[in-house]
C-alpha atoms as a PDB file:
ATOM      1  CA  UNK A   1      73.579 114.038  95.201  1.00  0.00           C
ATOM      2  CA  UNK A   2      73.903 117.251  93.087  1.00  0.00           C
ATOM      3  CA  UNK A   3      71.883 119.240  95.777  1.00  0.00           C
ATOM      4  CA  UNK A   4      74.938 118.009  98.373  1.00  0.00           C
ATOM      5  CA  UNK A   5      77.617 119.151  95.934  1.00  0.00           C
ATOM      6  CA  UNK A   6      75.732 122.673  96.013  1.00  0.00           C
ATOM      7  CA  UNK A   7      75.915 122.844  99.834  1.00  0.00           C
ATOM      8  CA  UNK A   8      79.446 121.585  99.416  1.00  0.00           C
ATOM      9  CA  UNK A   9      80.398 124.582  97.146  1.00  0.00           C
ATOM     10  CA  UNK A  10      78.467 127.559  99.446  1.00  0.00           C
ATOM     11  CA  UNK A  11      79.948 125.861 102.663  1.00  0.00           C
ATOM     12  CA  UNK A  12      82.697 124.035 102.279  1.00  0.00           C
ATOM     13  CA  UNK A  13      86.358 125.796 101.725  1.00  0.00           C
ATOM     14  CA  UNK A  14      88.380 124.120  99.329  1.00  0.00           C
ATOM     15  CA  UNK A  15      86.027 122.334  97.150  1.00  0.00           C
ATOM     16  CA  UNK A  16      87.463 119.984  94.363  1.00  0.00           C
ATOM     17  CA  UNK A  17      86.770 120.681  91.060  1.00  0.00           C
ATOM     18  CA  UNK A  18      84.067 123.996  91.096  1.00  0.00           C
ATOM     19  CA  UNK A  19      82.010 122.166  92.941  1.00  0.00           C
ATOM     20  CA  UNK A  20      81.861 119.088  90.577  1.00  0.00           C
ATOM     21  CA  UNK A  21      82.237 115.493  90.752  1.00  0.00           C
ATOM     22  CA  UNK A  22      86.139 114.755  92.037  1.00  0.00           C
ATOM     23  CA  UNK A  23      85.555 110.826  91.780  1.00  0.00           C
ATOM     24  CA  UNK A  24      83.083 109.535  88.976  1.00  0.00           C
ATOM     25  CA  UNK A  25      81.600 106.044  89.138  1.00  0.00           C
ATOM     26  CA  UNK A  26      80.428 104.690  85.512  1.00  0.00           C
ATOM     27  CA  UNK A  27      77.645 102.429  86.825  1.00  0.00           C
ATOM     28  CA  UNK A  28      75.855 105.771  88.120  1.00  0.00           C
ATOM     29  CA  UNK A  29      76.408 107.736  84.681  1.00  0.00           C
ATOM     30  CA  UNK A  30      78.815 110.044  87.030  1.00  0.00           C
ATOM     31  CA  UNK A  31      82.635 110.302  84.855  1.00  0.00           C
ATOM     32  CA  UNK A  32      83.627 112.962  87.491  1.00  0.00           C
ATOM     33  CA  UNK A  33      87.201 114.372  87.304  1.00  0.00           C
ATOM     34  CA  UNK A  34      88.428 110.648  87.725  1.00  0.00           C
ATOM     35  CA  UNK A  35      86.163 107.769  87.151  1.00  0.00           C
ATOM     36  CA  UNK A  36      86.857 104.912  89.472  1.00  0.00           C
ATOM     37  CA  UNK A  37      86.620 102.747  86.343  1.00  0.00           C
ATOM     38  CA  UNK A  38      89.095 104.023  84.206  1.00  0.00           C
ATOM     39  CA  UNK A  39      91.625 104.690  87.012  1.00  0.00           C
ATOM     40  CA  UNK A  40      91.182 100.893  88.497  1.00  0.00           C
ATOM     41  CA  UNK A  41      91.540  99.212  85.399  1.00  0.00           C
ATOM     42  CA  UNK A  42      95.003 100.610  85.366  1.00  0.00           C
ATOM     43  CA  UNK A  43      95.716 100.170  89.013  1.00  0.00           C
ATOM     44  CA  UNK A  44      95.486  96.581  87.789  1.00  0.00           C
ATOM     45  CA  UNK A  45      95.173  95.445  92.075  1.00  0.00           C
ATOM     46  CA  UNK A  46      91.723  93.196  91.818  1.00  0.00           C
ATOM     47  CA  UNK A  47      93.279  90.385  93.427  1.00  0.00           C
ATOM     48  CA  UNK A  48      95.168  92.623  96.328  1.00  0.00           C
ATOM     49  CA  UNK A  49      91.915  93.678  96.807  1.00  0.00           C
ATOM     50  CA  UNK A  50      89.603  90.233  96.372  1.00  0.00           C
ATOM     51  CA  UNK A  51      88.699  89.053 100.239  1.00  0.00           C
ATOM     52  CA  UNK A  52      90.325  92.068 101.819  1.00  0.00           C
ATOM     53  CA  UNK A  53      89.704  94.259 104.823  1.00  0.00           C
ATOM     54  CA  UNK A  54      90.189  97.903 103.119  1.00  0.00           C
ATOM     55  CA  UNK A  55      90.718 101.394 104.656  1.00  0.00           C
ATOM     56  CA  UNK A  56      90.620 104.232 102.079  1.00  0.00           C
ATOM     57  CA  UNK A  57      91.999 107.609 103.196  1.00  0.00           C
ATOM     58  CA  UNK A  58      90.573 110.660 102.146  1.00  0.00           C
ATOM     59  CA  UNK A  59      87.530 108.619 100.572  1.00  0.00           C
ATOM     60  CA  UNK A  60      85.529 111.821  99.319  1.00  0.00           C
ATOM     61  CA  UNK A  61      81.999 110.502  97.095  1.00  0.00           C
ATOM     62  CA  UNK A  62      82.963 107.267  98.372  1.00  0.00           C
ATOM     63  CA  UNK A  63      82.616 105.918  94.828  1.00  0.00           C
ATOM     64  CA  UNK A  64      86.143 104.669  94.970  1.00  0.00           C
ATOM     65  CA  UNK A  65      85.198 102.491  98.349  1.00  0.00           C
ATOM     66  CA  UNK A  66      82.129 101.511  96.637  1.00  0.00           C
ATOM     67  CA  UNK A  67      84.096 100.025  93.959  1.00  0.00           C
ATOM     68  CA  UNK A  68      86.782  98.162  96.142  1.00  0.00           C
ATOM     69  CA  UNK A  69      83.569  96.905  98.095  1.00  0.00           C
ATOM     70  CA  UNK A  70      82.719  94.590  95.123  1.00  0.00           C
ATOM     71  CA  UNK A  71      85.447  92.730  95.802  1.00  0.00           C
ATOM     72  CA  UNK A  72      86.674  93.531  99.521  1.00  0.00           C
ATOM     73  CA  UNK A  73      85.133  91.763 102.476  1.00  0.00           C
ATOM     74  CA  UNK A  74      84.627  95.191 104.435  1.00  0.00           C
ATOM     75  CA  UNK A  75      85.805  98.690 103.348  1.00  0.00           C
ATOM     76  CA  UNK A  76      85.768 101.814 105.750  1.00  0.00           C
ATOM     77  CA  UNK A  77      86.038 104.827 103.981  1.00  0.00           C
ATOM     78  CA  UNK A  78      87.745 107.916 106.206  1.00  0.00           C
ATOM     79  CA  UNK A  79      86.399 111.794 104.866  1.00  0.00           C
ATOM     80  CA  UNK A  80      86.342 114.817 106.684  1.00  0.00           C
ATOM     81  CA  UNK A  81      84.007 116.611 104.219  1.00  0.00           C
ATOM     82  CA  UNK A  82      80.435 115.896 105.377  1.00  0.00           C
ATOM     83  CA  UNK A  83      78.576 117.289 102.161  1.00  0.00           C
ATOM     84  CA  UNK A  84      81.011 114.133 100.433  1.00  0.00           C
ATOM     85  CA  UNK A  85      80.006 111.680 103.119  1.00  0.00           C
ATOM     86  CA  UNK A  86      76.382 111.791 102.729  1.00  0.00           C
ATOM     87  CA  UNK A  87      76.690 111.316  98.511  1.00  0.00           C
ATOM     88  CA  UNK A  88      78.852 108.424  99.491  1.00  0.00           C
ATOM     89  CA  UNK A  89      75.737 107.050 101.832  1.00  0.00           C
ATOM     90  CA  UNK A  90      73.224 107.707  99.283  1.00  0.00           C
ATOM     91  CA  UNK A  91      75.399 105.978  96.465  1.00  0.00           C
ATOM     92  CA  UNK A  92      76.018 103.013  98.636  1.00  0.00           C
ATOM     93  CA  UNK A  93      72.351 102.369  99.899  1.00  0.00           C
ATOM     94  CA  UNK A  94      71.005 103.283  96.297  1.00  0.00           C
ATOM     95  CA  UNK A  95      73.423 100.300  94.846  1.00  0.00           C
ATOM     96  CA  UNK A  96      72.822  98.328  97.692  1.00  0.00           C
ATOM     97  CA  UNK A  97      76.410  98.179  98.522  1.00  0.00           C
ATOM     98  CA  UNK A  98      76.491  97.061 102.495  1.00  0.00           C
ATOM     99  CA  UNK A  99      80.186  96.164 103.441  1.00  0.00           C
ATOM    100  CA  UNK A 100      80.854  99.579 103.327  1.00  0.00           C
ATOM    101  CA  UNK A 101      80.755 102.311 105.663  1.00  0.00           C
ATOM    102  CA  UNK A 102      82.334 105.945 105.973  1.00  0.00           C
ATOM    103  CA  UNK A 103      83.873 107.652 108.994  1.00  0.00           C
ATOM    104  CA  UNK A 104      83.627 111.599 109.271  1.00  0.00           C
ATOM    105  CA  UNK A 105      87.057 112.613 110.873  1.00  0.00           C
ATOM    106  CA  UNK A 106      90.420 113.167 109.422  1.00  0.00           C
ATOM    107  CA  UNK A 107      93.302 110.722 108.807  1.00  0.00           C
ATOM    108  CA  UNK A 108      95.588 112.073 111.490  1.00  0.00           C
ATOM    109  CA  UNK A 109      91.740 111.711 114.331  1.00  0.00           C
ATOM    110  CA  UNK A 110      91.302 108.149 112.789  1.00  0.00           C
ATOM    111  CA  UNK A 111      92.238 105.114 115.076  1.00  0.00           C
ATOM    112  CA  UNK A 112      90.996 101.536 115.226  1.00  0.00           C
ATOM    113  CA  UNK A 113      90.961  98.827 117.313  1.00  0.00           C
ATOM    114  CA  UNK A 114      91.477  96.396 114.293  1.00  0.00           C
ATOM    115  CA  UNK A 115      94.312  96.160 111.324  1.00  0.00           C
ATOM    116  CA  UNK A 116      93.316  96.109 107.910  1.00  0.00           C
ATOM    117  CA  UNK A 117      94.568  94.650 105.184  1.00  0.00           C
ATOM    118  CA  UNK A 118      94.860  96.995 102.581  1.00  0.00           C
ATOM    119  CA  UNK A 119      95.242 100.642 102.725  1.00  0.00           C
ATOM    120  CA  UNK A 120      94.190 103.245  99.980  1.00  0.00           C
ATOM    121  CA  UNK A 121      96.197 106.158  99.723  1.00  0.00           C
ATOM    122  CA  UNK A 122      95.492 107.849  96.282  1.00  0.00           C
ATOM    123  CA  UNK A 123      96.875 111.215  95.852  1.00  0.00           C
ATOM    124  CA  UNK A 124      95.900 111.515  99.901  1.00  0.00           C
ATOM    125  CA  UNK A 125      99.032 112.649 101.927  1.00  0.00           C
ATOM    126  CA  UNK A 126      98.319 115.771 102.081  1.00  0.00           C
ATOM    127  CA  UNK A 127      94.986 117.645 100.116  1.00  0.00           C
ATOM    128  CA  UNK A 128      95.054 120.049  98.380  1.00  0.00           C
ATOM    129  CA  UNK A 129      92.199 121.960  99.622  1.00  0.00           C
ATOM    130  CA  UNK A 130      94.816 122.331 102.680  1.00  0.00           C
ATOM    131  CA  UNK A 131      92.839 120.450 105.483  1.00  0.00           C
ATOM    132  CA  UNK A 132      95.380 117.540 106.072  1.00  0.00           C
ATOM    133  CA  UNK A 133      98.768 117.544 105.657  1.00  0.00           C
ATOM    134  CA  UNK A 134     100.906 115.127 108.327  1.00  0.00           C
ATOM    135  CA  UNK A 135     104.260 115.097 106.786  1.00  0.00           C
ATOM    136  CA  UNK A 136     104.906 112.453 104.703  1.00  0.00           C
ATOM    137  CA  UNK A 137     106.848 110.310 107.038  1.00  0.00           C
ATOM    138  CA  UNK A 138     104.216 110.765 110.014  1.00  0.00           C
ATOM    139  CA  UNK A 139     101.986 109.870 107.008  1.00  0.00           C
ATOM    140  CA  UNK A 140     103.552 106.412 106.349  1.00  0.00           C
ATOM    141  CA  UNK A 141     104.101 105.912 109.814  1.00  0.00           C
ATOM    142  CA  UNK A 142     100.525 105.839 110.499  1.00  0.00           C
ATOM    143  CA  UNK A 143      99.535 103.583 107.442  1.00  0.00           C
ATOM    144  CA  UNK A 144     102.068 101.388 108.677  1.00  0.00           C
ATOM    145  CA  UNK A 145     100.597 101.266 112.212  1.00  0.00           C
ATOM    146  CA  UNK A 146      97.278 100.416 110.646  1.00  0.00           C
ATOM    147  CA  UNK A 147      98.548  97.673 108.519  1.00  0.00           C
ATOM    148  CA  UNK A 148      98.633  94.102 109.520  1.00  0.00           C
ATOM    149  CA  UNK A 149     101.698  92.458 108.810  1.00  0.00           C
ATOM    150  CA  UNK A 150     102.524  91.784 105.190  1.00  0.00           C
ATOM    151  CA  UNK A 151      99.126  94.015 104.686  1.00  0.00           C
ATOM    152  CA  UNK A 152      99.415  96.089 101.530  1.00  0.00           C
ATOM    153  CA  UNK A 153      99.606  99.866 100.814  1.00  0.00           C
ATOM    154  CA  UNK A 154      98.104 100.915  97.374  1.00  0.00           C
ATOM    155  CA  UNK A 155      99.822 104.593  96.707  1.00  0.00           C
ATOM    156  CA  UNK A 156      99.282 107.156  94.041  1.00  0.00           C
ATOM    157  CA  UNK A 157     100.879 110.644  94.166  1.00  0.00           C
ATOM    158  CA  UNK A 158      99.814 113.868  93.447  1.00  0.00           C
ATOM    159  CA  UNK A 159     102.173 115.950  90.845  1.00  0.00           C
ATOM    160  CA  UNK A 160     105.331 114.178  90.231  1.00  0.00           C
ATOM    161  CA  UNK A 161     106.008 116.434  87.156  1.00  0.00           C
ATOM    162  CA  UNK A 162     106.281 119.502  89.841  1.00  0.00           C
ATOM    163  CA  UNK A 163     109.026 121.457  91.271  1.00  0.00           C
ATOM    164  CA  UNK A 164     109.521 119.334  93.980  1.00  0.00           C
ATOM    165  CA  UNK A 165     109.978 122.515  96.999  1.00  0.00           C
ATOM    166  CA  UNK A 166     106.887 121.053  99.120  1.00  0.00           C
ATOM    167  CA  UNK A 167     104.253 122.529  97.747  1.00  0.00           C
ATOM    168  CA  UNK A 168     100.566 121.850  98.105  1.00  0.00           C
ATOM    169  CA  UNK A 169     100.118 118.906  95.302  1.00  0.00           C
ATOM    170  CA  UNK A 170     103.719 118.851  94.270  1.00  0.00           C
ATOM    171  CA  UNK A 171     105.612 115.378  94.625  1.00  0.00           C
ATOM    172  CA  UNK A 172     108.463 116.654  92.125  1.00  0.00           C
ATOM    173  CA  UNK A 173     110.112 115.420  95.279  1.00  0.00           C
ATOM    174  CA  UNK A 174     108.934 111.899  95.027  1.00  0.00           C
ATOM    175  CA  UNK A 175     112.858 110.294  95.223  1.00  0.00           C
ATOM    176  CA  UNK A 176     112.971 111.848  98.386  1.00  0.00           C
ATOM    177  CA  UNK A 177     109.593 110.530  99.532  1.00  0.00           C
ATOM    178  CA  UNK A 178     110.294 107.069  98.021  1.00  0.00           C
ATOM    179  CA  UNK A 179     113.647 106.712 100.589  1.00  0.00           C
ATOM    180  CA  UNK A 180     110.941 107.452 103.558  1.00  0.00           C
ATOM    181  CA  UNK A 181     108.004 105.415 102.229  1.00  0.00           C
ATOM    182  CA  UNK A 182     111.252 102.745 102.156  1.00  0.00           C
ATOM    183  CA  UNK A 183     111.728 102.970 105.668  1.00  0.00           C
ATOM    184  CA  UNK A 184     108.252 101.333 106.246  1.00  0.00           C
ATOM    185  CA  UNK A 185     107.320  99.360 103.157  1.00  0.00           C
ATOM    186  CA  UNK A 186     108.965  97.160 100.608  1.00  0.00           C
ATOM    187  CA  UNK A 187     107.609  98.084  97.156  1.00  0.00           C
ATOM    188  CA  UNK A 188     106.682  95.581  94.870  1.00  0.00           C
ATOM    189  CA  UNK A 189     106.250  97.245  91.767  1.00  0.00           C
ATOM    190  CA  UNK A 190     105.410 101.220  90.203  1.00  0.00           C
ATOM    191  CA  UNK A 191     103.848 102.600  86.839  1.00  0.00           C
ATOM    192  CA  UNK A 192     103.012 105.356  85.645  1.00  0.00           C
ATOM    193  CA  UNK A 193      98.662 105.885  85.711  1.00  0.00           C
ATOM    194  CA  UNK A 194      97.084 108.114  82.760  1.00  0.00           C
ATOM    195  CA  UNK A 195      94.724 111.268  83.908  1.00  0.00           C
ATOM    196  CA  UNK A 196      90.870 111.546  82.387  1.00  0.00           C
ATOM    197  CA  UNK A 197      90.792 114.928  81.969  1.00  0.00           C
ATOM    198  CA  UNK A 198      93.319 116.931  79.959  1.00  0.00           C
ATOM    199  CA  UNK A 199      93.133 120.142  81.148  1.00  0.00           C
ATOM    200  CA  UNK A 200      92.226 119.669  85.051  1.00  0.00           C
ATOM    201  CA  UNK A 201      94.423 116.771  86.026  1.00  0.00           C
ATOM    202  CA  UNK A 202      97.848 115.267  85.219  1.00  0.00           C
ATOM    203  CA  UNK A 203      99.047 111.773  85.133  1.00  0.00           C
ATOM    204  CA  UNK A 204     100.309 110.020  88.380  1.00  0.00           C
ATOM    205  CA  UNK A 205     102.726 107.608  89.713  1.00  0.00           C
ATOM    206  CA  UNK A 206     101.226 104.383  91.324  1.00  0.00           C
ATOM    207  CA  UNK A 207     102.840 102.144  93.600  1.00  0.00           C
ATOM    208  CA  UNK A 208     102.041  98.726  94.851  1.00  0.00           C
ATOM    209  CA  UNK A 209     104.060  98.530  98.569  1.00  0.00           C
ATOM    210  CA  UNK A 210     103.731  96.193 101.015  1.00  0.00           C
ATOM    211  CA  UNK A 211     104.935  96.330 105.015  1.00  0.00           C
ATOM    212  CA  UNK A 212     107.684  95.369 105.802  1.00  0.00           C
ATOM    213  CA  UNK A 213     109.134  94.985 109.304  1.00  0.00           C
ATOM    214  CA  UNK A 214     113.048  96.458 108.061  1.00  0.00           C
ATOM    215  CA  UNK A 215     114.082  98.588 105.638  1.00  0.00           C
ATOM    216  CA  UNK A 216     113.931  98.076 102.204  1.00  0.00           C
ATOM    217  CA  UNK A 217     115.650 100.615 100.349  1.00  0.00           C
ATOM    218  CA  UNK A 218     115.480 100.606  96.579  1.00  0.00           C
ATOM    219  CA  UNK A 219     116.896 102.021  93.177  1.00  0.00           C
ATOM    220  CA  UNK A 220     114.446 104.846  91.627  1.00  0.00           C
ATOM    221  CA  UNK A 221     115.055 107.896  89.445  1.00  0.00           C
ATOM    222  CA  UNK A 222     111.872 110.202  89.142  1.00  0.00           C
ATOM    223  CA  UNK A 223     112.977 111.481  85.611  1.00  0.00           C
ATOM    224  CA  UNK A 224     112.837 107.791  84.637  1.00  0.00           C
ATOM    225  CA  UNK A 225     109.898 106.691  86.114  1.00  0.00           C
ATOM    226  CA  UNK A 226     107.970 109.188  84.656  1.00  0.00           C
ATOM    227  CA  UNK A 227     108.035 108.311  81.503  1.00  0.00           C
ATOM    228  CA  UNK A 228     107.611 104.701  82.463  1.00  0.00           C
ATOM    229  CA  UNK A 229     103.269 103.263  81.838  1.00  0.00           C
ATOM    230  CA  UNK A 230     103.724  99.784  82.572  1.00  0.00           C
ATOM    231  CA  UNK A 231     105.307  98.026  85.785  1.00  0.00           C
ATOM    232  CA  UNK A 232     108.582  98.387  87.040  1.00  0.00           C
ATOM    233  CA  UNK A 233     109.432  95.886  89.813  1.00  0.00           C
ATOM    234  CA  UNK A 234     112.559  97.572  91.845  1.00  0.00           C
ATOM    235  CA  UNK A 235     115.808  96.138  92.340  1.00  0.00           C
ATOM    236  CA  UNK A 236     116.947  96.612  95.849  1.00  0.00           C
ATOM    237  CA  UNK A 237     119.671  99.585  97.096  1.00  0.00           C
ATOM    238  CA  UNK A 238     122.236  97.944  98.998  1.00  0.00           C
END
């Protein structure tokens, strides 16, 4: 795995963290930036996830789809970095993990002839090594399409402490994004999620959504939620 992160960081533009582990999975001995561990066990979405077809965007080591797979009935993992996908191969057929598999394309290339259930998209709607970036709305449009009905979206953002002018990794914009991602979904319930690393990450805003077929626009002030760590369940905007 190490000598794939190498050929990531002489080859690949944009790679996360020097060249280091972006996702960590504990049952390897790998923390990474953000072990899959620590971040699920505040995600708190086992039983969204128990019996589930899953699609995770952006899937990277694929330690993150490995972990879902322990409870999911299939998970297909979508990562355009091929020095990522073959860890993620390697770490699945070394833990024997076989509802799994990964697809080497972009978000925007991905299509399937089947809905899932579930759909993954952790600080994924655009990268920040600058190779995808839809839009947001074209972004929840197309998790939406991919959804079956009532299927769930599990959300985390990237900054939501930023300055909110559309940079790369800034959701300081997120009450703006929330009134789109409200066009689409109805969401069930937010939080705010603790970062691993001091230094090299900052904390992020989850949100449990689920689709809906009509609007459901809801109440939600950013400088509040913030400073919010356990669940807030919406009330609706009428």
């Amino acid at each position: 795995m190490i000598a794939h992160l190498q050929d990531q960081k002489e080859n690949w533009a944009g790679a996360y963290v020097q060249g280091y582990f972006y996702q960590g999975l504990e049952c390897l001995g790998i923390s990474g930036a953000k072990p899959t561990g620590f971040r699920f066990a505040q995600y708190d979405v086992d039983e969204i996830l128990k019996g589930s077809n899953v699609l995770d965007i952006g899937s990277n080591t694929g330690f993150v789809a490995i972990w879902c797979a322990k409870l999911a009935k299939s998970v297909t993992g979508i990562e355009l970095n091929p020095y990522l996908n073959k860890i993620a191969r390697e770490a699945a057929d070394h833990l024997s993990i076989l509802n799994v598999a990964f697809c080497e394309e972009g978000f925007e290339e991905f299509d399937s002839d089947r809905k899932f259930d579930v759909i993954l998209s952790l600080s994924n709607h655009h990268t920040i090594d600058g190779n995808l970036n839809l839009g947001f709305e074209k972004h929840m449009q197309r998790i939406s399409n991919l959804l079956e009905v009532d299927g769930y979206m599990l959300f985390e953002s990237h900054n939501v402490f930023g300055r909110g002018d559309g940079g790369t990794g800034d959701d300081g914009d997120m009450d703006k994004k929330i009134r789109i991602m409200s066009n689409y979904f109805k969401i069930e319930r937010y939080k705010m999620v603790r970062k691993f690393l001091r230094y090299s990450d900052v904390d992020k805003l989850f949100i449990v959504a689920r689709k809906s077929p009509v609007a459901m626009p809801i109440k939600f002030d950013l400088a509040v939620a913030r400073q919010d760590y356990s669940w807030t369940t919406p009330s609706r905007d009428e």
